[in-house]
C-alpha atoms as a PDB file:
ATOM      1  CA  UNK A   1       4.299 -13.872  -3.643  1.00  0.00           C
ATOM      2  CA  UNK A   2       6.039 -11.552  -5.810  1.00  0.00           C
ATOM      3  CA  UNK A   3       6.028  -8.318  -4.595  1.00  0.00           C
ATOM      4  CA  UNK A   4       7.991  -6.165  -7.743  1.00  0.00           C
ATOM      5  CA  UNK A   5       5.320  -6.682  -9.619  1.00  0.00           C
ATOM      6  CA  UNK A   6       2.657  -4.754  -7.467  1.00  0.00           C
ATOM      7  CA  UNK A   7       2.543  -1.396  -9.874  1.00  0.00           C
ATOM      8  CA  UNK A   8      -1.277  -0.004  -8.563  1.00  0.00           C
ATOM      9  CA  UNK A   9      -1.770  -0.302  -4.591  1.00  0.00           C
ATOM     10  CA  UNK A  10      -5.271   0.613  -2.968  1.00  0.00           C
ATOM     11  CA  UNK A  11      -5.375   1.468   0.267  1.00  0.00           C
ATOM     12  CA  UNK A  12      -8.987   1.548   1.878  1.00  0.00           C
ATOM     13  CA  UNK A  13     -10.620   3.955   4.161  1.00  0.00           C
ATOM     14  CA  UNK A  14     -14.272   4.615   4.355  1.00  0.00           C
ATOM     15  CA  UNK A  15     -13.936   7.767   6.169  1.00  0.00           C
ATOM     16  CA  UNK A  16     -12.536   9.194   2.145  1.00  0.00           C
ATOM     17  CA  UNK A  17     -14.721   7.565   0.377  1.00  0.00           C
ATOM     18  CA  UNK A  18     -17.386  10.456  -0.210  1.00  0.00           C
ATOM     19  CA  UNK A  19     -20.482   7.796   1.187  1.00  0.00           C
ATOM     20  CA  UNK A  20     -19.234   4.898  -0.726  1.00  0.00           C
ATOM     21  CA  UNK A  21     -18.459   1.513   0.821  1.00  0.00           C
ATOM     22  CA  UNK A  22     -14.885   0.177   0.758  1.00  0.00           C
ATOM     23  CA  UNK A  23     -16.565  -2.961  -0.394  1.00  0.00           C
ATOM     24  CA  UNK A  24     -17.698  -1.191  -3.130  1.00  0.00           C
ATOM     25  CA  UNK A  25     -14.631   0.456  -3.574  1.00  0.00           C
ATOM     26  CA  UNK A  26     -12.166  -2.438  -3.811  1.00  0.00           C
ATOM     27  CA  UNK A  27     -14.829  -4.259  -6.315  1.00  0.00           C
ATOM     28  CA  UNK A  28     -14.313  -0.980  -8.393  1.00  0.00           C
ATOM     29  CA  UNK A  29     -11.101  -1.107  -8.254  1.00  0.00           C
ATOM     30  CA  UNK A  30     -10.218  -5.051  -9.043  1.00  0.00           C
ATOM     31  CA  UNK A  31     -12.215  -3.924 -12.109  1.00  0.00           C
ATOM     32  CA  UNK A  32      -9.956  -1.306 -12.500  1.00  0.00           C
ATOM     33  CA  UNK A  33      -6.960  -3.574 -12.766  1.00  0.00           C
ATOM     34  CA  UNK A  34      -5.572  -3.189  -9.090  1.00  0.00           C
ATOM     35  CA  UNK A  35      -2.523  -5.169  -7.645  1.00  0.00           C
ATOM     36  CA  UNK A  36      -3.123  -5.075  -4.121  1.00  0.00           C
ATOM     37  CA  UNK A  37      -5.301  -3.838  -1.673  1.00  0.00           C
ATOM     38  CA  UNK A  38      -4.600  -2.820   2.027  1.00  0.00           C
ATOM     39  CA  UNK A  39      -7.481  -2.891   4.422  1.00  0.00           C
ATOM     40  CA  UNK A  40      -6.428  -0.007   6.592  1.00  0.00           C
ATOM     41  CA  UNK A  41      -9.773   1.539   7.958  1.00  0.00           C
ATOM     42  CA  UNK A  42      -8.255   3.896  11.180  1.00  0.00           C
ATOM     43  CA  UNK A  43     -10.356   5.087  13.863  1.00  0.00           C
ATOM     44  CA  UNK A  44     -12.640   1.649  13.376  1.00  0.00           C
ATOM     45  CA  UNK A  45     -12.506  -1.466  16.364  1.00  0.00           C
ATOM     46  CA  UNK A  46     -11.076  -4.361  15.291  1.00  0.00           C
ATOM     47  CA  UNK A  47     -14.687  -6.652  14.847  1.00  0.00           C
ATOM     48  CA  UNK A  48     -15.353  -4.094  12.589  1.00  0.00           C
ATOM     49  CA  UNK A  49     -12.070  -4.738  10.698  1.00  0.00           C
ATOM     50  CA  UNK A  50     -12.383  -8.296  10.655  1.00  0.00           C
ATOM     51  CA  UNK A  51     -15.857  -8.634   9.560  1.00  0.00           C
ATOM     52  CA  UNK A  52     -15.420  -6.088   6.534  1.00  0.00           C
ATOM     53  CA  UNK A  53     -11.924  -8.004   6.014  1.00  0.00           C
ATOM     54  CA  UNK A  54     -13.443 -11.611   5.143  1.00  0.00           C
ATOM     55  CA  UNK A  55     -15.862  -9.447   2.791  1.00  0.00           C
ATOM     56  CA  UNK A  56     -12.618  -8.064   1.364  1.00  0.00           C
ATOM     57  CA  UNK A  57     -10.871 -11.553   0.990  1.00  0.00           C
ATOM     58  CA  UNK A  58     -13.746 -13.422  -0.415  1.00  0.00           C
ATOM     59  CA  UNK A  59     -13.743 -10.933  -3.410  1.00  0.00           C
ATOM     60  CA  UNK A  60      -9.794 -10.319  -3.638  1.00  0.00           C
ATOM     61  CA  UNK A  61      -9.093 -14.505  -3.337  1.00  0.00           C
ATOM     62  CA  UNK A  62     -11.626 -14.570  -6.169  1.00  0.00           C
ATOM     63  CA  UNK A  63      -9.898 -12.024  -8.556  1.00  0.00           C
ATOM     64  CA  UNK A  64      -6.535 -12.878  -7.608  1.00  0.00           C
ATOM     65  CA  UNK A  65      -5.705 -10.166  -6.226  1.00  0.00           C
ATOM     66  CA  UNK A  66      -3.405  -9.706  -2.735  1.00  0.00           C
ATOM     67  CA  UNK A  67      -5.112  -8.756   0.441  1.00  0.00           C
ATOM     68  CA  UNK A  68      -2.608  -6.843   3.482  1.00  0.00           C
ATOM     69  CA  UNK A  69      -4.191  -5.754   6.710  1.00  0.00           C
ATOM     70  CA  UNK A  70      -2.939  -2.581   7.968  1.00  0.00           C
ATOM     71  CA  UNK A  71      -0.530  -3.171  11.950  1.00  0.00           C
ATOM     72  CA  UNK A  72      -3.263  -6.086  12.984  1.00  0.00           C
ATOM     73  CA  UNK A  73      -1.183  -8.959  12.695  1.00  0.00           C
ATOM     74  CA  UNK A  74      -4.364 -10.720  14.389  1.00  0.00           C
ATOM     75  CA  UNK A  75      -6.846  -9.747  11.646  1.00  0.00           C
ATOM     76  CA  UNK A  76      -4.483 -10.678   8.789  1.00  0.00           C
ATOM     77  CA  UNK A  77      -4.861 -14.143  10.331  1.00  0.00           C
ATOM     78  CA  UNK A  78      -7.924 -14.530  11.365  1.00  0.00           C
ATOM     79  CA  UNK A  79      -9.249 -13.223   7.849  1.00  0.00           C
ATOM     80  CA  UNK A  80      -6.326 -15.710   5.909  1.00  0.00           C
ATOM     81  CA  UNK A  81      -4.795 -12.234   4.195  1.00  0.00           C
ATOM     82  CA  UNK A  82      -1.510 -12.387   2.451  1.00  0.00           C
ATOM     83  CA  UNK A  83      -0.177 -10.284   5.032  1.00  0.00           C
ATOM     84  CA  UNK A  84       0.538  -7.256   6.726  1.00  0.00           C
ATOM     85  CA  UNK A  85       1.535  -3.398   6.339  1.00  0.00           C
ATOM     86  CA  UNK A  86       3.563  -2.267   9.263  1.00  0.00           C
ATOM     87  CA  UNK A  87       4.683   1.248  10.948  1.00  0.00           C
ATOM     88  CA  UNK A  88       7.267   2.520  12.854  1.00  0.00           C
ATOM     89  CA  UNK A  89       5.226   1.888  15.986  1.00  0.00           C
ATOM     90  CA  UNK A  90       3.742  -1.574  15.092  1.00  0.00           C
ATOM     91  CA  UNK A  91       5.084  -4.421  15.984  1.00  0.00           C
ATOM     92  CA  UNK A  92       8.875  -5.365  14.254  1.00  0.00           C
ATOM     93  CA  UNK A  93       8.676  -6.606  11.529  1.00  0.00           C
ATOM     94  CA  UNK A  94      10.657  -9.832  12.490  1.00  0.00           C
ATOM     95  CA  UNK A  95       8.326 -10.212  14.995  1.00  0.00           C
ATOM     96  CA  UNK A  96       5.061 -10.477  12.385  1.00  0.00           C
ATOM     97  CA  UNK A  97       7.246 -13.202  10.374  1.00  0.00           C
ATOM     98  CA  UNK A  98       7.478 -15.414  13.195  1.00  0.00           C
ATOM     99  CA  UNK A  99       3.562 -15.166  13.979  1.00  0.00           C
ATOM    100  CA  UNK A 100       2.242 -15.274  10.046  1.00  0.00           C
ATOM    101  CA  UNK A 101       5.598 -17.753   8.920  1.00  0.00           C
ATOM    102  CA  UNK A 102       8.069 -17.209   5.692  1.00  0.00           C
ATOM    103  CA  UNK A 103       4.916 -17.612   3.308  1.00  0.00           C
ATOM    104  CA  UNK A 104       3.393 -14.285   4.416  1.00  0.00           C
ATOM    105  CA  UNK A 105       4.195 -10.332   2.720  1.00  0.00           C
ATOM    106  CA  UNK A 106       5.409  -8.168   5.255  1.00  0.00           C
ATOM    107  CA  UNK A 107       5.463  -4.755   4.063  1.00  0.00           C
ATOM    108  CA  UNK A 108       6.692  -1.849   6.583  1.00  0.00           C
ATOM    109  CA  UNK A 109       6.204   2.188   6.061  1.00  0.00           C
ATOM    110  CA  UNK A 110       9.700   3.919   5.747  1.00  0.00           C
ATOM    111  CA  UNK A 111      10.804   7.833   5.385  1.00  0.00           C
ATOM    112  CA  UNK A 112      14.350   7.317   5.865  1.00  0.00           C
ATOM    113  CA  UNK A 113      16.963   5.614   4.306  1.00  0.00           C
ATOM    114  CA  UNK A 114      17.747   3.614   8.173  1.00  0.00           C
ATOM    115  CA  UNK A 115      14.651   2.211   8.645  1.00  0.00           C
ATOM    116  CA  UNK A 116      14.671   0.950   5.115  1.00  0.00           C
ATOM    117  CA  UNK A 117      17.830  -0.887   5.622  1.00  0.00           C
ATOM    118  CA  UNK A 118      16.504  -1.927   9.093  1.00  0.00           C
ATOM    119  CA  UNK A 119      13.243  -3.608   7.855  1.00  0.00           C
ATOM    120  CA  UNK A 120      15.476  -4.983   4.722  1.00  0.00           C
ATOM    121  CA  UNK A 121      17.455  -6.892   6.706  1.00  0.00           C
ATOM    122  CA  UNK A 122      14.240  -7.658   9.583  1.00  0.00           C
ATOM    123  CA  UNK A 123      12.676  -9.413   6.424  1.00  0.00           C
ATOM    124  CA  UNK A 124      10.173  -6.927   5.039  1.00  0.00           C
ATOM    125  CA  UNK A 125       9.352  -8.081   1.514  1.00  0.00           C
ATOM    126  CA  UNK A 126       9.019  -4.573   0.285  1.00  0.00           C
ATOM    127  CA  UNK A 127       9.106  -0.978   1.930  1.00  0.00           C
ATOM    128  CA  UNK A 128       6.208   1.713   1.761  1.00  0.00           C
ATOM    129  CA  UNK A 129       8.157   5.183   1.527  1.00  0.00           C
ATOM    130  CA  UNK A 130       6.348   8.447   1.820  1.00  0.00           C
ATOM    131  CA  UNK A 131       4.318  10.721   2.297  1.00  0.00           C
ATOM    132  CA  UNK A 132       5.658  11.297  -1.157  1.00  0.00           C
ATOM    133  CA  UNK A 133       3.848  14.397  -2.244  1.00  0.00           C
ATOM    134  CA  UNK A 134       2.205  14.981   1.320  1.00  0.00           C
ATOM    135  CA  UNK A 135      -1.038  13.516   2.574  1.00  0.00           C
ATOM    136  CA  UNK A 136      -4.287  14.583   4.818  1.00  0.00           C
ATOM    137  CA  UNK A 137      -5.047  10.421   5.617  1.00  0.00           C
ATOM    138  CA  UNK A 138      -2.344  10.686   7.893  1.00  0.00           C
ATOM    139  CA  UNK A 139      -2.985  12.559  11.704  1.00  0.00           C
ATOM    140  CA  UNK A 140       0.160  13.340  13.695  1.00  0.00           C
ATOM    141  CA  UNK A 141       2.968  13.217  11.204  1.00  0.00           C
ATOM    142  CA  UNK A 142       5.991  14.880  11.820  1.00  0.00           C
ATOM    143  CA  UNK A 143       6.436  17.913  10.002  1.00  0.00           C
ATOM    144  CA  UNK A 144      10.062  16.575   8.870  1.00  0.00           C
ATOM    145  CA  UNK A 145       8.309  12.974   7.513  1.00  0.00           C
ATOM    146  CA  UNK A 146       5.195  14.569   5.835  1.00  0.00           C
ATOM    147  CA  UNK A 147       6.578  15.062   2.013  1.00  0.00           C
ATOM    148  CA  UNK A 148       9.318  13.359   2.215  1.00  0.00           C
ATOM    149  CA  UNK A 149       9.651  13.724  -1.827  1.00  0.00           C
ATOM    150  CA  UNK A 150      11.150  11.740  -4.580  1.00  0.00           C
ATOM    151  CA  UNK A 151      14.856  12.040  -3.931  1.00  0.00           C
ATOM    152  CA  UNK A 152      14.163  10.066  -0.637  1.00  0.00           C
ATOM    153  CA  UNK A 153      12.341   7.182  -2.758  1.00  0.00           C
ATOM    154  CA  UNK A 154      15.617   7.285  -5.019  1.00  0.00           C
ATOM    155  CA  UNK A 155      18.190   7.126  -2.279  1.00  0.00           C
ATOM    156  CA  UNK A 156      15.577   4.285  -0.691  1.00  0.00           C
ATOM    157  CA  UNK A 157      15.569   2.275  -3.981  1.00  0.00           C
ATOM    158  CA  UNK A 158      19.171   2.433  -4.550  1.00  0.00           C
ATOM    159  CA  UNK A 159      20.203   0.904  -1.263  1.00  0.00           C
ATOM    160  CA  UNK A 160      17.440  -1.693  -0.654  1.00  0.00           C
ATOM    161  CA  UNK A 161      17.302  -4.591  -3.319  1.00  0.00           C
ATOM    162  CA  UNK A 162      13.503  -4.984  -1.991  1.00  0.00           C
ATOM    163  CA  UNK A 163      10.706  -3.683  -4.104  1.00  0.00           C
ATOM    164  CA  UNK A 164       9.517  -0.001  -3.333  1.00  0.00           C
ATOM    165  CA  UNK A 165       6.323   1.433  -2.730  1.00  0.00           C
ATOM    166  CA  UNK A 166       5.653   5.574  -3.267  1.00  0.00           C
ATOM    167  CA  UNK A 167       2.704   6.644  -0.793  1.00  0.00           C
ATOM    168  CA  UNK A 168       1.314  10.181  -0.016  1.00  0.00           C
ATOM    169  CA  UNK A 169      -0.471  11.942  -2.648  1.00  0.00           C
ATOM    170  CA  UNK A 170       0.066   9.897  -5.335  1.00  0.00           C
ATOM    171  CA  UNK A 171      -2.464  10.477  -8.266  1.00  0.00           C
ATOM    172  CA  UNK A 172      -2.295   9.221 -12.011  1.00  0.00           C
ATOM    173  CA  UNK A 173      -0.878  12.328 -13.060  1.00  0.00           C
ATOM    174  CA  UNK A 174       2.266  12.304 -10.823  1.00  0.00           C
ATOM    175  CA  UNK A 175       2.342   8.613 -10.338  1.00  0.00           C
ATOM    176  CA  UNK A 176       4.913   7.998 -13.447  1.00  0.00           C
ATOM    177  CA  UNK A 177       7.617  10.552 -11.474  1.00  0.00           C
ATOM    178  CA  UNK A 178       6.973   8.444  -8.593  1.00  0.00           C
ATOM    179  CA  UNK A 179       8.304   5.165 -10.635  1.00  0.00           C
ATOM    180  CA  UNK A 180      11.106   7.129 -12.350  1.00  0.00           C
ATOM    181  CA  UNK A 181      12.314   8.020  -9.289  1.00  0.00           C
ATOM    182  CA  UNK A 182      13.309   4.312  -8.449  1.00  0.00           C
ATOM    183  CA  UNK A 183       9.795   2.999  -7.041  1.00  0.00           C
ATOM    184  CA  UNK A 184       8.080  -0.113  -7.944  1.00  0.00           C
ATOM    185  CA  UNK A 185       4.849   0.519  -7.878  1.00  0.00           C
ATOM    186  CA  UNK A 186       2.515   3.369  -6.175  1.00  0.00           C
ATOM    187  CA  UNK A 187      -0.215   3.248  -2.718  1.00  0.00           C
ATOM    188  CA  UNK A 188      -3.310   5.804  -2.877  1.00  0.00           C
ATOM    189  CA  UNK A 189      -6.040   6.330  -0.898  1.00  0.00           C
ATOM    190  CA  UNK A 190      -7.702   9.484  -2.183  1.00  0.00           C
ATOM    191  CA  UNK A 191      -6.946   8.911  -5.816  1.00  0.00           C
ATOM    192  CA  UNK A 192      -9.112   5.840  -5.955  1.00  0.00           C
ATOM    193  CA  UNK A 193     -11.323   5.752  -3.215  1.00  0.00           C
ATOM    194  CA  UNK A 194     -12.471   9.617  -3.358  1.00  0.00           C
ATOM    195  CA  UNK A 195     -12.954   9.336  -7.062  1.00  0.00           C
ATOM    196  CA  UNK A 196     -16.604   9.454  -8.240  1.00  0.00           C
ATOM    197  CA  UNK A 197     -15.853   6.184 -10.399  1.00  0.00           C
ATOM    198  CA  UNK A 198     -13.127   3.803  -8.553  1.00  0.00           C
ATOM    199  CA  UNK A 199     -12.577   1.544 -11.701  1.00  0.00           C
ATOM    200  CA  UNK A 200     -11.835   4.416 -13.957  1.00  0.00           C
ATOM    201  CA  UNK A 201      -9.119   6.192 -11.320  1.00  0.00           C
ATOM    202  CA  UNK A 202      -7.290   3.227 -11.057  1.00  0.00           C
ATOM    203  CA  UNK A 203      -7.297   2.345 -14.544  1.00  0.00           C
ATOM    204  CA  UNK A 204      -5.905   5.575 -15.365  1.00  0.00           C
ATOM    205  CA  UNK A 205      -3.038   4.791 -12.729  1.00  0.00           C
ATOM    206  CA  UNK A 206      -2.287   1.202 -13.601  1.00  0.00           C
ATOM    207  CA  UNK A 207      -2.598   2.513 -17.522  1.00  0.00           C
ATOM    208  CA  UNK A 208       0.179   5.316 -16.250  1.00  0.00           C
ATOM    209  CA  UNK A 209       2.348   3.210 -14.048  1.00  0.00           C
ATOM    210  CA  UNK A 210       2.501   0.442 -16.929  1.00  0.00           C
ATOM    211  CA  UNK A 211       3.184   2.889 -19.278  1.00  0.00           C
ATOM    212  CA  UNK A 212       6.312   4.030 -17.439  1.00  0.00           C
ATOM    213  CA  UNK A 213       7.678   0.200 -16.675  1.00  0.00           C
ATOM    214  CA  UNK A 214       7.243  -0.111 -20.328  1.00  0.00           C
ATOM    215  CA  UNK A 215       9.048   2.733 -21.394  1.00  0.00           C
ATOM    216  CA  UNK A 216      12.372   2.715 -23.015  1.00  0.00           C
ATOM    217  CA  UNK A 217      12.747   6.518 -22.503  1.00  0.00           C
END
């Protein structure tokens, strides 16, 4: 699966979503033109996770779009998702390729330029890099790793030759920065699954991010 070209990146929680469901959500947003969604959900047990997850891969497998589970390795395959979004404290990312095989998208959260060369050469198939502009999703983030800005996705993209993803407070307005600054694509929770009409936020983002891959400025 080809990774650069995932340019609009949903990642779902329920606890954001202002009363919606995240099933409703990602439907929204595969209308909105969406790349790939994440089903990250924190703070919910792991039946909980897998039984919204085959909801999420019956409609994502249907619209073509790539479905990642958030650390469970075990969910990603028990739902059949693409693959997996790793952390710091997950398990490595070589690890995950020998449980889901060479066919599966390992992606793996960075904010700094070492552990993006570490999970390059591990076999992450692209790197997550943020919080970008700073986030509230995240609890218990180091003041240091919380903002980590767009010089750090620059320095990132310039010494991995994997595709980057910008996270952390990413909306349509500042997403096109985000891409200039060497990024691939951008993640958002808030942007999308806050929004009082899902398929219209991350139209506006795709339309944006596009726009910038497109541009010959």
């Amino acid at each position: 699966m080809n990774t650069s070209n995932w340019q609009t990146y949903l990642v779902t929680q329920e606890s954001l979503s202002n009363g919606k469901r995240t099933v409703e959500v990602v439907e929204a947003a595969i209308d909105g033109g969406v790349d790939v969604v994440q089903l990250r959900e924190k703070d919910t047990d792991a039946r909980w996770r897998y039984e919204l997850g085959r909801k999420l891969r019956e409609r994502t497998a249907e619209a073509g779009v790539a479905l990642l589970v958030n650390d469970r390795v075990d969910i990603a395959q028990a739902i059949d998702a693409d693959g997996v979004h790793l952390g710091q404290s997950d398990l490595p990312v070589a690890v995950a390729r020998d449980l889901l095989g060479p066919e599966a998208v390992i992606g793996c959260s960075t904010a700094t330029v070492e552990e993006a060369i570490e999970a390059e050469a591990a076999g992450a198939d692209y790197l997550g890099v943020g919080a970008i502009y700073g986030t509230d999703s995240k609890k218990n983030v180091p003041e240091e790793k919380n903002g980590t800005g767009l010089e750090l996705v620059s320095e990132i993209a310039a010494t991995v030759s994997i595709p980057v993803i910008g996270i952390g407070g990413v909306t349509a307005s500042n997403a096109p920065s985000v891409l200039e600054a060497g990024a691939t694509g951008v993640a958002m929770i808030s942007e999308i699954t806050a929004a009082d009409d899902p398929a219209t936020s991350t139209r506006e983002v795709a339309a944006d991010v596009s726009g910038e891959v497109g541009s010959d400025d």
